[in-house]
C-alpha atoms as a PDB file:
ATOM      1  CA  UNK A   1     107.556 168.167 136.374  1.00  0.00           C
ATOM      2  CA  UNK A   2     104.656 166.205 136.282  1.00  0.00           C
ATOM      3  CA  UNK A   3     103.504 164.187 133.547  1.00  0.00           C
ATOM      4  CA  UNK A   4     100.147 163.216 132.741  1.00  0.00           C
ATOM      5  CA  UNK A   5      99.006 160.865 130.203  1.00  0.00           C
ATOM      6  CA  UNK A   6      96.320 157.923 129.426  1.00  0.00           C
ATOM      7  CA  UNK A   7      96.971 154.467 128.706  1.00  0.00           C
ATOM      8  CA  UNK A   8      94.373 151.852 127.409  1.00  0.00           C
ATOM      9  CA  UNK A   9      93.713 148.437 129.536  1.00  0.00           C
ATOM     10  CA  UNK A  10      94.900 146.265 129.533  1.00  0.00           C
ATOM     11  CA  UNK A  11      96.669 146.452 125.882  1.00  0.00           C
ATOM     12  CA  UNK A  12      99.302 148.528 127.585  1.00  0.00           C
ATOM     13  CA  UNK A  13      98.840 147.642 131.261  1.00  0.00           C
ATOM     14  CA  UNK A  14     101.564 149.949 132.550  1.00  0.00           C
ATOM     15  CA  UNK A  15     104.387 152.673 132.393  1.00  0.00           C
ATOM     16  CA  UNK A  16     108.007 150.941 132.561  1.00  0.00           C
ATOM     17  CA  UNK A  17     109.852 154.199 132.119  1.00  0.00           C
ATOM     18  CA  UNK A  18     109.954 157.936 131.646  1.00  0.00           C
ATOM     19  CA  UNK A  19     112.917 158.827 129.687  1.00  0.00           C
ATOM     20  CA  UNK A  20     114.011 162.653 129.779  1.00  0.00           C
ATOM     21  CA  UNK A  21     116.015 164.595 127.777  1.00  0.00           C
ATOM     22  CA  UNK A  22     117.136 168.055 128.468  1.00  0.00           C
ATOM     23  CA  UNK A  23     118.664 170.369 125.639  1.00  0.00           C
ATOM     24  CA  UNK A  24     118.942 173.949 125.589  1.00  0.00           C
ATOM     25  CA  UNK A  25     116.742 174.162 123.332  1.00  0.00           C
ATOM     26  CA  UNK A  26     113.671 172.046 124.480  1.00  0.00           C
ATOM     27  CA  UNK A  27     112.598 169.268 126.959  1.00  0.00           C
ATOM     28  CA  UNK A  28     112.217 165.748 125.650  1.00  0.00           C
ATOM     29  CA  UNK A  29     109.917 163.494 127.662  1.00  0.00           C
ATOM     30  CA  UNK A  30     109.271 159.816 126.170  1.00  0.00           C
ATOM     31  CA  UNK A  31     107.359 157.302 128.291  1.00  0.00           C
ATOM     32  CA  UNK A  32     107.802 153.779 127.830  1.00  0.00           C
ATOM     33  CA  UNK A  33     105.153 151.316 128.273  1.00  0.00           C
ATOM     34  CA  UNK A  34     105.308 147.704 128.932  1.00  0.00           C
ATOM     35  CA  UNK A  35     104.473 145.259 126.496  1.00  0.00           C
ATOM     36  CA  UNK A  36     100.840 144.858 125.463  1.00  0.00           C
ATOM     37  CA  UNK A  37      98.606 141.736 126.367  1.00  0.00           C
ATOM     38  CA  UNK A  38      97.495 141.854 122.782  1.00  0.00           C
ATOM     39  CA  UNK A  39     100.727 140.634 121.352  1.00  0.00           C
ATOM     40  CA  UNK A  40     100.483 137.812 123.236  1.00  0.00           C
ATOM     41  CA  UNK A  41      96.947 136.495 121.691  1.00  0.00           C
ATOM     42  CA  UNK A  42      94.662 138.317 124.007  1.00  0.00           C
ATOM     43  CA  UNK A  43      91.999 140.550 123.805  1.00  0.00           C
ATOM     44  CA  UNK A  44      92.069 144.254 123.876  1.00  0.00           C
ATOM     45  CA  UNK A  45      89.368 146.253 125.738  1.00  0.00           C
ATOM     46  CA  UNK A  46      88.724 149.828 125.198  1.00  0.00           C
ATOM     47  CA  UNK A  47      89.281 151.235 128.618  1.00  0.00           C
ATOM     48  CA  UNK A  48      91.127 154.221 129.402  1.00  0.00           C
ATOM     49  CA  UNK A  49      93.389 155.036 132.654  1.00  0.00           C
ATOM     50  CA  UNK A  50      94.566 158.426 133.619  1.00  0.00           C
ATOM     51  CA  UNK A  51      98.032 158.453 135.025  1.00  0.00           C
ATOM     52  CA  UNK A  52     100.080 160.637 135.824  1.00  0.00           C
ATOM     53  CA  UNK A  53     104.533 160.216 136.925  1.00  0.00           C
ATOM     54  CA  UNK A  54     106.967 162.993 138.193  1.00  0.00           C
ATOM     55  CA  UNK A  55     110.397 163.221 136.598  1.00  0.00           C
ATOM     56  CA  UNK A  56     112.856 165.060 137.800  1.00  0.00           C
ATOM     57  CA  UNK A  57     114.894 168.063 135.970  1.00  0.00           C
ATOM     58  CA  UNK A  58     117.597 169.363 136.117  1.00  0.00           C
ATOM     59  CA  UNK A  59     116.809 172.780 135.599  1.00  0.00           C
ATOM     60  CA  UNK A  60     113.699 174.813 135.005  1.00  0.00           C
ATOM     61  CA  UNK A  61     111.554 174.344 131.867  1.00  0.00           C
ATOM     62  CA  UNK A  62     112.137 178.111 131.295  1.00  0.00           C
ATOM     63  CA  UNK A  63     110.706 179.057 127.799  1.00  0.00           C
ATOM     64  CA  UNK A  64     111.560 175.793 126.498  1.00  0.00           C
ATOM     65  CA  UNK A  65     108.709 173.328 125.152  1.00  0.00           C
ATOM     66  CA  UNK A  66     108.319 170.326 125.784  1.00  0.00           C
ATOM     67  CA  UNK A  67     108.387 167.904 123.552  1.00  0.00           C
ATOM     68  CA  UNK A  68     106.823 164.293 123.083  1.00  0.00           C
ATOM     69  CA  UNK A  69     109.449 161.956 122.322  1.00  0.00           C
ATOM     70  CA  UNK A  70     107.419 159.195 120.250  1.00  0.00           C
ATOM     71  CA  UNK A  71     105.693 161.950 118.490  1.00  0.00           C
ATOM     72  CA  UNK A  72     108.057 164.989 118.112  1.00  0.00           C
ATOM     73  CA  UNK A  73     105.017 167.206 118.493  1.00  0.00           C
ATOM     74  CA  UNK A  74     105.347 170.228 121.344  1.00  0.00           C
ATOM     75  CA  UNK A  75     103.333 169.135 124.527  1.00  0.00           C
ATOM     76  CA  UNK A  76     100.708 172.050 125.926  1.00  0.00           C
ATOM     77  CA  UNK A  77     101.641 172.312 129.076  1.00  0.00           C
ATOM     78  CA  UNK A  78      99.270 173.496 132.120  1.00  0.00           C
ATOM     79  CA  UNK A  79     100.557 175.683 134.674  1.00  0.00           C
END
């Protein structure tokens, strides 16, 4: 499956991880994002990157949804 998703720059300069979590009952996809330049004193501009990861599962989404970890709101996906 691939995963797209936008990440301002450089407050959060980068994806560390994509977590999944496969139930019976739905798909769980959380992606973790290094830590932002912003804690560290700096200054935050409003630019957005598109980016987009494959993860890997371990069957077929089937008539599952998929579900945003951080949120726990069902993603839309596009076939």
């Amino acid at each position: 499956m691939t995963v797209h998703f936008t990440l301002p720059t450089p407050c959060a300069p980068g994806l560390r991880r994509a977590e999944v979590a496969e139930r019976r009952d739905a798909v769980v996809v959380t992606l973790r994002r290094m830590p932002s330049d912003t804690q560290k004193g700096g200054v935050c501009a409003q630019v957005i990157n598109r980016r987009t990861v494959d993860v890997q599962l371990d069957a077929p989404i089937g008539d599952r949804p998929v579900v945003d970890g951080s949120s726990g709101r069902e993603v839309k996906l596009g076939r």
